[in-house]
Protein backbone atom coordinates (compact mmCIF):
# COMPACT_ATOMS: atom_id res chain seq x y z
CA UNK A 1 209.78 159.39 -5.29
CA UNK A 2 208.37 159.17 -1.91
CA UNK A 3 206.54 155.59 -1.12
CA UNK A 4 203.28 155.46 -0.72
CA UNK A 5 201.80 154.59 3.13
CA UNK A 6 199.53 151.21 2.64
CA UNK A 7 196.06 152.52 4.01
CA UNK A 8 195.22 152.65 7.42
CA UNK A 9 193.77 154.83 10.21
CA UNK A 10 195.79 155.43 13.61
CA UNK A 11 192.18 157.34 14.61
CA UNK A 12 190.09 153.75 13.63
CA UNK A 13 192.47 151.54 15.39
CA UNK A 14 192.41 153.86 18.78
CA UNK A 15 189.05 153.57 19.18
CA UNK A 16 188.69 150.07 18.80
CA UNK A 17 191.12 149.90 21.47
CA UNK A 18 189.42 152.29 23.55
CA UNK A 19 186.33 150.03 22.82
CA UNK A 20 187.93 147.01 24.70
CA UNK A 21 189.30 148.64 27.80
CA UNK A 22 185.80 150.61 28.29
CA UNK A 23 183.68 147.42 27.94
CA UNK A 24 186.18 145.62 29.91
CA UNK A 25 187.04 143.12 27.14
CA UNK A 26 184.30 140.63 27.98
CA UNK A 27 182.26 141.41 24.59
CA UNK A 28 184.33 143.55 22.51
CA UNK A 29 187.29 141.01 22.66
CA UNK A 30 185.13 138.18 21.31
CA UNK A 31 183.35 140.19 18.59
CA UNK A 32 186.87 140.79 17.88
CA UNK A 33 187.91 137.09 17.77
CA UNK A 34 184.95 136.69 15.93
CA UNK A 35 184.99 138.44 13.17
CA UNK A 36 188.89 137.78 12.59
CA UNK A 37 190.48 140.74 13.80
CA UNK A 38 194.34 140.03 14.99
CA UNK A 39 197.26 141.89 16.15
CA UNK A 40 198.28 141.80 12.21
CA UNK A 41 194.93 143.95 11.70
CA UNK A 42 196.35 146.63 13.02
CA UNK A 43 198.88 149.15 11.50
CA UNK A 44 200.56 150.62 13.79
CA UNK A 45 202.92 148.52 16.14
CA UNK A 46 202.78 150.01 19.47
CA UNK A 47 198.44 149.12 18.04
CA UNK A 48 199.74 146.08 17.44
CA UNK A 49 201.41 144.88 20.90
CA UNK A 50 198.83 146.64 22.82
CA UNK A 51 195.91 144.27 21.14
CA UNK A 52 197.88 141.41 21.69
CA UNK A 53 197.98 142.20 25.40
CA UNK A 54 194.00 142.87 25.48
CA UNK A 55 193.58 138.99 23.78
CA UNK A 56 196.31 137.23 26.76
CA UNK A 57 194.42 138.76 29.59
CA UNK A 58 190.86 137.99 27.92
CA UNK A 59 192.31 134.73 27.60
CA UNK A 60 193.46 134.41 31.44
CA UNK A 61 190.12 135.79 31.77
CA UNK A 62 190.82 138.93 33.70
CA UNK A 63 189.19 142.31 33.51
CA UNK A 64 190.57 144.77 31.07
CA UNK A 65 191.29 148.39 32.17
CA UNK A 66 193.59 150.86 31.82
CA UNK A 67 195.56 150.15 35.19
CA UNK A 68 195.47 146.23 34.36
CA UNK A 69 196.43 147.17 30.94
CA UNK A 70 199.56 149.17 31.83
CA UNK A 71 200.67 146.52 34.66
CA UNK A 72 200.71 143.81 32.37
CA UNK A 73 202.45 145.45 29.59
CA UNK A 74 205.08 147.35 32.08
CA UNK A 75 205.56 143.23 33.60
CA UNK A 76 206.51 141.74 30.05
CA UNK A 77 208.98 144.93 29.42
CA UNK A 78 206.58 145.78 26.78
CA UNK A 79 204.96 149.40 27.74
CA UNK A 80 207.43 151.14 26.02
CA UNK A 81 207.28 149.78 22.74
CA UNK A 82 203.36 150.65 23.08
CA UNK A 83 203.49 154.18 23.76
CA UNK A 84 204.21 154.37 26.91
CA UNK A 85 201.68 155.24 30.08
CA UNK A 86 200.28 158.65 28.48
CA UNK A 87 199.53 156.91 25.09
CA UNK A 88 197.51 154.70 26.70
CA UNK A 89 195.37 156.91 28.44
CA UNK A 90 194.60 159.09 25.67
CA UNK A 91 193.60 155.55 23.66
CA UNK A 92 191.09 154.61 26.91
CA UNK A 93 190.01 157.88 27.10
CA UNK A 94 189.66 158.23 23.20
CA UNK A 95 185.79 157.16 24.01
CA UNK A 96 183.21 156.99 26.23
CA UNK A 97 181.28 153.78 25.00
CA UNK A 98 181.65 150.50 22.46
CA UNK A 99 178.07 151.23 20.76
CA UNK A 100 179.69 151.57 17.29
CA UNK A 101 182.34 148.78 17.62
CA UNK A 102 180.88 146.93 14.97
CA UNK A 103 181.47 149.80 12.46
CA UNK A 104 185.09 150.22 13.90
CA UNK A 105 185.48 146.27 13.16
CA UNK A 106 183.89 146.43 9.79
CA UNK A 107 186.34 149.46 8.62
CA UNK A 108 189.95 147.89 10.03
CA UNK A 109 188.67 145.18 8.68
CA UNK A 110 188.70 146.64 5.26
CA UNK A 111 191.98 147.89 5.53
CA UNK A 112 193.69 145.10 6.36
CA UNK A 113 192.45 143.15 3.44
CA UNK A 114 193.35 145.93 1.35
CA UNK A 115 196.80 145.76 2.56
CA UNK A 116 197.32 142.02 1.84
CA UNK A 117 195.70 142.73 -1.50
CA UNK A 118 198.74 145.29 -1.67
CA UNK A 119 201.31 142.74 -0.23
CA UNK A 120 200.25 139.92 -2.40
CA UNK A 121 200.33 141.91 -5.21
CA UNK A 122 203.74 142.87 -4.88
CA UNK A 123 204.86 139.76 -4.35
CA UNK A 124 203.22 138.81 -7.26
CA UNK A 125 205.24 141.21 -9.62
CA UNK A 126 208.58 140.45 -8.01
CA UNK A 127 208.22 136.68 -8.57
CA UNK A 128 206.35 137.48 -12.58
CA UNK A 129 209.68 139.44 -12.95
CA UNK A 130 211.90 136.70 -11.79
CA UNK A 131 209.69 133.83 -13.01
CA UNK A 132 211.37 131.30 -14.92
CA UNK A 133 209.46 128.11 -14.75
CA UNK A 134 205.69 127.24 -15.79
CA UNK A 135 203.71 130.07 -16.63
CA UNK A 136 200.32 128.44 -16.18
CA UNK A 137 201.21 127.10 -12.80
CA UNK A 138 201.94 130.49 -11.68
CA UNK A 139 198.96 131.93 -12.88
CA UNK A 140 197.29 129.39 -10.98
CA UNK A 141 198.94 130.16 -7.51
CA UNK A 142 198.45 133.41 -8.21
CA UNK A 143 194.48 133.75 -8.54
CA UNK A 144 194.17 131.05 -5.59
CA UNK A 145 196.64 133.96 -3.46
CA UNK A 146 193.71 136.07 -4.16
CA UNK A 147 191.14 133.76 -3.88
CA UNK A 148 192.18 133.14 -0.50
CA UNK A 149 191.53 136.86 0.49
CA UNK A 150 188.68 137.32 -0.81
CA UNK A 151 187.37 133.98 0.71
CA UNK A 152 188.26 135.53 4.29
CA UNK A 153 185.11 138.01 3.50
CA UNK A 154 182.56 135.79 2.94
CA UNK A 155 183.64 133.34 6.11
CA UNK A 156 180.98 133.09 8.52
CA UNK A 157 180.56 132.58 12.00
CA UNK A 158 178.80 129.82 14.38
CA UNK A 159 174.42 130.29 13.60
CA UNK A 160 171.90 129.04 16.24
CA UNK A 161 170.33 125.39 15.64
CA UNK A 162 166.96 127.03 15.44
CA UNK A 163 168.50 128.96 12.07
CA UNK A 164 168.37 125.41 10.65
CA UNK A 165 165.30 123.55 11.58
CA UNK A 166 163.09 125.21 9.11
CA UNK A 167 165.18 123.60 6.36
CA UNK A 168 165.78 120.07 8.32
CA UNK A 169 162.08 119.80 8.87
CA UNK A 170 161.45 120.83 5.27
CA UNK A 171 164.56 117.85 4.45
CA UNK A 172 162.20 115.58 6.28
CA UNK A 173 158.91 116.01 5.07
CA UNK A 174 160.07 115.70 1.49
CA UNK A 175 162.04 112.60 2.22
CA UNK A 176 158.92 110.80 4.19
CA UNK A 177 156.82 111.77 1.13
CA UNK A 178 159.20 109.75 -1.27
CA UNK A 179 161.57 107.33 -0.02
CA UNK A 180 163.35 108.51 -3.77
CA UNK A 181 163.65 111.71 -2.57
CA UNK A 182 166.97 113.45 -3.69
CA UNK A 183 168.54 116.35 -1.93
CA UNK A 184 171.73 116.91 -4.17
CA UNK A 185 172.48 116.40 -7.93
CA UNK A 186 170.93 113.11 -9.36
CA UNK A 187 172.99 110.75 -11.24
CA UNK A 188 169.83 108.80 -13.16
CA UNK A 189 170.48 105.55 -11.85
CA UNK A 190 167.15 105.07 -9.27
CA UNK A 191 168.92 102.36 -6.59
CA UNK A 192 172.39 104.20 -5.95
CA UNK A 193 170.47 107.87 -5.65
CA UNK A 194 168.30 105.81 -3.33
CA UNK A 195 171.60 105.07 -1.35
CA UNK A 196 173.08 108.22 -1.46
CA UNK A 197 170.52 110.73 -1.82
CA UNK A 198 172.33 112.34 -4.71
CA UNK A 199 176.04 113.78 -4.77
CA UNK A 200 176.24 116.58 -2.60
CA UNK A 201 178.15 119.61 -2.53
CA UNK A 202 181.28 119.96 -1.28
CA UNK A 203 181.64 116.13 -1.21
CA UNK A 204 184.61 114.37 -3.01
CA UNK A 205 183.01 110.99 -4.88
CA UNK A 206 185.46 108.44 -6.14
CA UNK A 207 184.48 106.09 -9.34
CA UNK A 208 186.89 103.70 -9.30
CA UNK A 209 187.85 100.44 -11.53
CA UNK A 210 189.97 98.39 -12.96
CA UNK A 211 190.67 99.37 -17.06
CA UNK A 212 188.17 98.04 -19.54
CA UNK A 213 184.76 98.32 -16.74
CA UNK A 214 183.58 101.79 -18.63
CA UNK A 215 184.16 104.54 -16.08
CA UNK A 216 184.24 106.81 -18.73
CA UNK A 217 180.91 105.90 -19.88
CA UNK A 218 179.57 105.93 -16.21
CA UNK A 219 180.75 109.49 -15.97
CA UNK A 220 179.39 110.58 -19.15
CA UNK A 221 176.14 108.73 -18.30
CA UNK A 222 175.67 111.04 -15.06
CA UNK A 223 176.98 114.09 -16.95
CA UNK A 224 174.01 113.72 -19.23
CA UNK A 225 171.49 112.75 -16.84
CA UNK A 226 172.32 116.36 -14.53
CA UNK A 227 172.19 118.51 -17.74
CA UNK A 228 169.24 117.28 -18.57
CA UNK A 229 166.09 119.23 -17.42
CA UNK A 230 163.34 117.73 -16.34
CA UNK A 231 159.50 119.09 -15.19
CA UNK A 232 160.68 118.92 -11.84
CA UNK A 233 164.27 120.45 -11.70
CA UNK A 234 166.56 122.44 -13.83
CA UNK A 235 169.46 121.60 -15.43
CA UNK A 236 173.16 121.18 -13.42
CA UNK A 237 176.01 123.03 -15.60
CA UNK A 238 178.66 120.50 -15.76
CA UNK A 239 182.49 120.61 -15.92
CA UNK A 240 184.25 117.96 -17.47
CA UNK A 241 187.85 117.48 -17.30
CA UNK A 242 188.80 115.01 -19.43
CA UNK A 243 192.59 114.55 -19.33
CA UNK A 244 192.13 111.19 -21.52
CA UNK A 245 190.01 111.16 -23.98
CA UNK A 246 189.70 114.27 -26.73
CA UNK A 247 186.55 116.59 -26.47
CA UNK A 248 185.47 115.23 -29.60
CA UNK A 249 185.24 111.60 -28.59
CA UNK A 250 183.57 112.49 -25.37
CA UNK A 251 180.87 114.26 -27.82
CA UNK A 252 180.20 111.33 -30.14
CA UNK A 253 179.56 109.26 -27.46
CA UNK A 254 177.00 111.56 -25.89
CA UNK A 255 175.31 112.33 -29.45
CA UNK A 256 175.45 108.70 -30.37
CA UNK A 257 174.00 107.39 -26.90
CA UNK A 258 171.47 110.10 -26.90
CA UNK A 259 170.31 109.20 -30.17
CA UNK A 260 169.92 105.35 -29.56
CA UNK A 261 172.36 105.02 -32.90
CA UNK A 262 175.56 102.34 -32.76
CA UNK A 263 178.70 104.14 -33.33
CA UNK A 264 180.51 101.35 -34.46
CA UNK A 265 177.65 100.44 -37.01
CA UNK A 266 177.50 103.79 -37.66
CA UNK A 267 180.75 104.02 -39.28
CA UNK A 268 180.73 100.64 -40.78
CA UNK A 269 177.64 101.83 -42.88
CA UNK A 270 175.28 99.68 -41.20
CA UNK A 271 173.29 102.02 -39.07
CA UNK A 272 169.65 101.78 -38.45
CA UNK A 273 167.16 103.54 -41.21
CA UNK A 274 166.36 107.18 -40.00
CA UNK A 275 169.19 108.03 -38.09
CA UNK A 276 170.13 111.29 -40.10
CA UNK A 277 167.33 112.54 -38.27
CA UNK A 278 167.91 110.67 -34.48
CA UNK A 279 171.49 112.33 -34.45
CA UNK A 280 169.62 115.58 -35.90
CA UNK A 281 167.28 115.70 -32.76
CA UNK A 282 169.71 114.79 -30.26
CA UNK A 283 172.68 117.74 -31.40
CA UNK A 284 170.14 119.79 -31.57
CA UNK A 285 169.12 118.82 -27.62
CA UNK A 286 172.44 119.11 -26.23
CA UNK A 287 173.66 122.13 -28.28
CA UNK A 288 172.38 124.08 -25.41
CA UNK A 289 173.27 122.11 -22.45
CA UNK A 290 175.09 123.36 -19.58
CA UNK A 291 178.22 121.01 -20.30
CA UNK A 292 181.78 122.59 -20.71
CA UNK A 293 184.37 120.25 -21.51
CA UNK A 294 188.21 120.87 -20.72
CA UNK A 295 190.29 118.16 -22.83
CA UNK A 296 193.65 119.67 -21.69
CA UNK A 297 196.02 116.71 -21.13
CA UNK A 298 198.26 117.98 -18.73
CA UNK A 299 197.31 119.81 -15.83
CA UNK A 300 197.99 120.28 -12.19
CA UNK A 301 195.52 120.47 -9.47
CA UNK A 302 196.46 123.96 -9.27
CA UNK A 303 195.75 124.45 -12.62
CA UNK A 304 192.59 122.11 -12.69
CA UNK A 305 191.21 124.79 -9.39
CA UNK A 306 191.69 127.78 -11.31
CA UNK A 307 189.81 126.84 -14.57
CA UNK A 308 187.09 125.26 -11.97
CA UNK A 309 186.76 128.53 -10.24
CA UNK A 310 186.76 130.88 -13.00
CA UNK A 311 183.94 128.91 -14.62
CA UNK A 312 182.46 128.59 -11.58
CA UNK A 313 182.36 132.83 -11.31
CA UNK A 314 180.53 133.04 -14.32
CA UNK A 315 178.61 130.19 -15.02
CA UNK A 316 177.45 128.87 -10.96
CA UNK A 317 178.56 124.82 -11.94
CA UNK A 318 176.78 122.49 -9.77
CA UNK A 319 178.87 119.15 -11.06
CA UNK A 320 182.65 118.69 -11.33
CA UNK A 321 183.87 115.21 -13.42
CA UNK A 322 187.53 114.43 -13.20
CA UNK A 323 188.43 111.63 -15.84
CA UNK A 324 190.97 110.43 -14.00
CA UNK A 325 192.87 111.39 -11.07
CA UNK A 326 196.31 109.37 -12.22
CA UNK A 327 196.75 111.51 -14.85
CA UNK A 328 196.86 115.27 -12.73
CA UNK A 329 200.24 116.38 -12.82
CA UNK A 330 201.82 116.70 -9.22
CA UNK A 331 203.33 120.55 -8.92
CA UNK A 332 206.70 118.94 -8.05
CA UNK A 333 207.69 116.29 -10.11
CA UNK A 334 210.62 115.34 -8.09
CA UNK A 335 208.32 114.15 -5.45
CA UNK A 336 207.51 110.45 -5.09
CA UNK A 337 204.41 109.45 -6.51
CA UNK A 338 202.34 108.15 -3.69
CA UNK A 339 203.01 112.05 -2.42
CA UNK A 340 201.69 113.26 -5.61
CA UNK A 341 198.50 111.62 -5.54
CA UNK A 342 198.38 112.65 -1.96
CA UNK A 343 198.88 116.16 -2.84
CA UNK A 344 195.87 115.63 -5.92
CA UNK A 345 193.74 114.09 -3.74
CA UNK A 346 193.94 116.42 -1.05
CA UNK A 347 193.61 119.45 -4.18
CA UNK A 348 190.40 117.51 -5.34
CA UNK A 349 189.03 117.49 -2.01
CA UNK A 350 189.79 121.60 -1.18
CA UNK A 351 188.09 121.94 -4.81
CA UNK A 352 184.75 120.40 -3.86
CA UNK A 353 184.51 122.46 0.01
CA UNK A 354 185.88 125.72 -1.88
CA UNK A 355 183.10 125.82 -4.79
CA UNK A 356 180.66 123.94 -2.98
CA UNK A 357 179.53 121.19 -5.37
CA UNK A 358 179.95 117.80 -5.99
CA UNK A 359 183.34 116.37 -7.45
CA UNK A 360 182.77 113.38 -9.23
CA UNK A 361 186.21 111.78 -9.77
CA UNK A 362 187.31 108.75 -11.47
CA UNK A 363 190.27 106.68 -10.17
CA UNK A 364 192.02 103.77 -11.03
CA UNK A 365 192.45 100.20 -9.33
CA UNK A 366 195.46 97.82 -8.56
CA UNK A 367 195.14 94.56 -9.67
CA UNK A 368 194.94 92.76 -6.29
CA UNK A 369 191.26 92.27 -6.68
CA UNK A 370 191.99 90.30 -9.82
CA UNK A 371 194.94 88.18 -8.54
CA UNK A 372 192.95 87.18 -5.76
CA UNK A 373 189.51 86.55 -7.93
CA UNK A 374 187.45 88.73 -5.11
CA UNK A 375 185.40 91.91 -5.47
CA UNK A 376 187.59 95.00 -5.32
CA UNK A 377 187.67 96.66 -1.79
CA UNK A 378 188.60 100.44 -0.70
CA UNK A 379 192.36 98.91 -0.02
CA UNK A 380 192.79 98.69 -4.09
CA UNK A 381 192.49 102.27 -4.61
CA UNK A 382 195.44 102.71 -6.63
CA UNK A 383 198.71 104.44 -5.65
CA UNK A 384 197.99 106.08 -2.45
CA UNK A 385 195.94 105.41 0.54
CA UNK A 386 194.78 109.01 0.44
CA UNK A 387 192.02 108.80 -1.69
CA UNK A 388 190.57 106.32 0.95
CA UNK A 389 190.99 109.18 3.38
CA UNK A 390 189.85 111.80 1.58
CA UNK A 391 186.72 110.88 -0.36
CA UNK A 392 183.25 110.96 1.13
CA UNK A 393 181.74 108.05 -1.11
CA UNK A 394 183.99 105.47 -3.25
CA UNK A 395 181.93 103.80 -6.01
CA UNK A 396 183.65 100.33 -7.32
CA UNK A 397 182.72 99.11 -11.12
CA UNK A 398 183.36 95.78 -11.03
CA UNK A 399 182.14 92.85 -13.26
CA UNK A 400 179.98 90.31 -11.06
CA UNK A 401 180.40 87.32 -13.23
CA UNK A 402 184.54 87.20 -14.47
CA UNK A 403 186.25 89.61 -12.07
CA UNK A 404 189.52 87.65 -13.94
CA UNK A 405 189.30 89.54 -16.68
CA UNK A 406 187.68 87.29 -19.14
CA UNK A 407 185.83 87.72 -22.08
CA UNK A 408 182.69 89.32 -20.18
CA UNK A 409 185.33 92.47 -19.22
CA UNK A 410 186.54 93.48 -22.91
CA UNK A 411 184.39 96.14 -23.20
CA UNK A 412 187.79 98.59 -22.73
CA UNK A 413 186.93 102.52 -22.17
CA UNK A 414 188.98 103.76 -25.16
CA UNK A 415 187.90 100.83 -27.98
CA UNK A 416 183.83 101.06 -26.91
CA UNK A 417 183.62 102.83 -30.21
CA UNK A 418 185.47 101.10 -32.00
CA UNK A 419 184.84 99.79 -35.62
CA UNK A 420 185.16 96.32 -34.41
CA UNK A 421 182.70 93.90 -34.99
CA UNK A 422 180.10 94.05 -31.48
CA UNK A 423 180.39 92.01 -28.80
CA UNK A 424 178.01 88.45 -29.08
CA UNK A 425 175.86 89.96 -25.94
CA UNK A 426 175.00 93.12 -26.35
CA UNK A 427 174.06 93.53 -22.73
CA UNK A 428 176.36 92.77 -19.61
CA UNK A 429 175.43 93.16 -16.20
CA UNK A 430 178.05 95.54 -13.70
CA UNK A 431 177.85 95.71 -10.30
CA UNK A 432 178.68 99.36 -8.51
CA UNK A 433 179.57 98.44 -4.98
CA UNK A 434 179.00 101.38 -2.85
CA UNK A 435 182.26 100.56 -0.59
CA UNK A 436 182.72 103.78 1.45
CA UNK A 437 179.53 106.73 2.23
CA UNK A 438 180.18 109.33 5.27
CA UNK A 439 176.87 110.06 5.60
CA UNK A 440 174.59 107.10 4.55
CA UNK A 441 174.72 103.14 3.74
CA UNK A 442 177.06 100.84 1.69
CA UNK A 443 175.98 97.86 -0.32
CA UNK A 444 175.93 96.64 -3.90
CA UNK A 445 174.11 98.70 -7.18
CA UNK A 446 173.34 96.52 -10.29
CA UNK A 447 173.97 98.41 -13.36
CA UNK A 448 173.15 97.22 -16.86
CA UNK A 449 175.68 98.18 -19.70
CA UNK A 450 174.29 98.22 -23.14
CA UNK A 451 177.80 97.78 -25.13
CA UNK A 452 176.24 99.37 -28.53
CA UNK A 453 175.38 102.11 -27.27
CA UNK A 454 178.22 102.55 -24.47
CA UNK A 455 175.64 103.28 -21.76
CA UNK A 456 175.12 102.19 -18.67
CA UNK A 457 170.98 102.11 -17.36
CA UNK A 458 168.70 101.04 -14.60
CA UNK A 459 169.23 96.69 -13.70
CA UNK A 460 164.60 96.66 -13.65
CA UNK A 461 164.35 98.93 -16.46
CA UNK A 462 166.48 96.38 -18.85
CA UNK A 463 165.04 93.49 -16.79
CA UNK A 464 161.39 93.94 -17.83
CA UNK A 465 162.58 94.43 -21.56
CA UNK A 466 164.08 91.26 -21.75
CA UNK A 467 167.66 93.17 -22.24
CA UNK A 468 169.32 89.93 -20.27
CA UNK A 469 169.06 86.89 -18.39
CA UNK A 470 169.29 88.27 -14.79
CA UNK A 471 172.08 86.17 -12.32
CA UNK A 472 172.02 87.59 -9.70
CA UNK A 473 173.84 86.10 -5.79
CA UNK A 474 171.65 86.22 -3.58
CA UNK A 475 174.48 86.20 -0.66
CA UNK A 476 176.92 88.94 -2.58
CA UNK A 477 178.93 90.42 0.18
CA UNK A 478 175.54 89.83 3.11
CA UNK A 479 174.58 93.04 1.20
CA UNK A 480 171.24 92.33 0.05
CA UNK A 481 168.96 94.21 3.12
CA UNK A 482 170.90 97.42 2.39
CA UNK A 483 169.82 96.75 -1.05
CA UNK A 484 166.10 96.28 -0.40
CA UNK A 485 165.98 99.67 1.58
């Protein structure tokens, strides 16, 4: 069987060669550049070497013609191997202007990424035929090979400033109007979408505490809240991936808070009269919400990207949750574990910038912060220092009262539904210390969390209902004229 040639066109690549030395490199060679056109773009090798030659004198800065073309190649011993003096004038004489150098661009272009399509795939069936370990994981590696390809088509290239300012002055007439204003996807609580405008894509936002603050519940609070429409913006299709907690849980806490109705009282029989019809209303409301849940218990990050991205194909998500990031797999289990979570973190990170939207991931403390009685601090991040480096905003849930761990901390993630008896004070007050923002201020959030319903809400909103008696430092961390902006 003869092999099949991977398409190509010697006729293509000649005149885009002939389109440098005419012009004299000056513009052709950075359109070139440009729109990512290498030495491996071409076919045919003597094509090859000869660009290569074209890009080292552009790069010396020298003018391109034939003559300087054939010097330089005869100097380096390489004129041979590219066809030799007569090859070369037929490729500069091959045309007789650059006018349709674009279209020449566009078409290797196309042929090149046809050919790694080709190459990948192949290497794709050797390694299926010789696989042996995880399936899954391979799968995975093998839609991001693609991914990768088809993510070279839709790069772009540097824009003028004025391409912009239409949007940045439209930015900043909506913000002067409201000082409220939000520009990415809410998360319903009014004083930290103040601070941060909203999460916004392509950013990587850590929610991190020590066990028993309710990160869970914080995450599922600002799942609701985005796929939740409202007169003045549409619902945000949400991914969840919670590696913890069962799909089912996560659902009867989102029915139950919806619905205003105790779980724990609930299933002790002693729910409030009517609310058949309360957890009626609110299935009914979220049956159609935007909300996927993935449950799956094990996963890599290379894993966790594919099922991202193939949602993200059909359904456009605009919200990522991770619950958490200590339980992602690393790919190589031999490594050591502070290189895992590197490897996770940096995974989390490439997931946000590849889809574009907001990753919303929850993280785990040391207990420094409780040894030493203080607020927790970016340094307790747990396991590696490279979710410090990575992350664009770290939130901290901490308790403002008993950061010891006494009785006001019990409320533990997994037991908040329990079918224990509730806590004395139904209301405690949190404290969501905005430690690290690239692009905006850091300070202090007070959060209410209402422990019968597992729900976290606005610090005034609970305030004027008489939810709590308010304590509140007035000194906390010299934080309070961030707070007040």
């Amino acid at each position: 069987m003869t092999p099949r040639v991977p398409p190509h066109s010697v006729d293509l690549e000649q005149a885009l060669l002939g389109c440098c030395v005419v012009e004299g490199g000056q513009e052709s060679v950075s359109l070139c550049i440009q729109s990512h056109i290498s030495s491996d773009s071409f076919y045919y090798p003597a094509h090859r070497i000869i660009f290569t030659e074209i890009c080292e004198l552009y790069e010396r800065r020298q003018v391109i013609d034939e003559v300087v073309l054939v010097d330089s190649l005869s100097s380096r011993s390489k004129l041979t191997a590219a066809g030799g003096e007569i090859y070369l004038a037929k490729i500069c004489s091959r045309i007789d202007t650059y006018a349709h150098i674009n279209w020449f661009i566009e078409r290797i272009r196309d042929y090149e990424l046809i050919r790694r399509v080709i190459a990948v795939s192949e290497g794709l069936i050797v390694r299926a035929f010789e696989n042996q370990g995880d399936v899954r994981q391979f799968l995975g590696e093998a839609e991001e090979k693609i991914f990768d390809i088809s993510k070279d088509v839709l790069q772009g290239v540097a824009q003028p400033i004025g391409d912009f300012m239409e949007a940045a002055a439209q930015r900043c007439l909506l913000t002067s109007k409201s000082r409220s204003a939000i520009t990415g996807v809410p998360s319903g609580f009014i004083d930290m979408d103040r601070m941060t405008t909203g999460f916004q894509p392509g950013e990587m936002i850590v929610i991190a505490a020590r066990p028993s603050m309710g990160k869970t519940s914080f995450a599922l609070n600002i799942a609701e809240f985005a796929i939740s429409p409202t007169p003045s913006r549409a619902a945000v299709p949400t991914l969840f991936f919670s590696l913890e907690m069962g799909a089912d849980q996560l659902a009867m806490r989102l029915l139950c808070g919806r619905a205003g109705v105790s779980l724990s009282r609930m299933r002790d029989g002693n729910a409030p009269v009517g609310w058949e019809s309360q957890i009626s209303r609110a299935s009914a409301e979220f049956k159609k919400a935007p909300l996927w849940i993935d449950e799956s218990s094990t996963l890599t990050i290379l894993e966790m990207r594919a099922r991202a991205r193939r949602l993200y194909s059909k359904h456009q998500l605009g919200l990522i949750i991770v619950d958490y990031l200590q339980l992602i797999s690393g790919t190589d289990s031999r490594a050591k574990r502070e290189q895992q979570i590197a490897e996770i973190s940096r995974g989390v990170k490439a997931m946000a910038k590849e889809l574009k939207v907001p990753v919303l991931v929850l993280s785990q403390l040391n207990r420094e912060s409780e040894r030493e009685s203080r607020a927790p601090r970016l340094s307790d991040l747990r396991e590696s220092g490279a979710i410090e480096q990575d992350a664009d905003v770290v939130l901290l849930l901490a308790n403002p009262l008993t950061r010891d761990g006494g009785k006001d901390s019990d409320m533990d993630d997994a037991s908040e539904d329990s079918e224990g008896p509730l806590q004395k004070n139904r209301c405690v007050t949190r404290e969501l210390i905005v430690a690290k923002q690239r692009n905006g201020p850091t300070g202090i959030v007070t959060l209410t969390f209402d422990r019968e319903l597992t729900k976290f809400k606005n610090y005034c909103e609970w305030q004027e209902k008489g939810c709590i008696r308010l304590e509140i430092e007035n000194d906390r961390m010299g934080m309070q004229d961030e707070l007040a902006m």
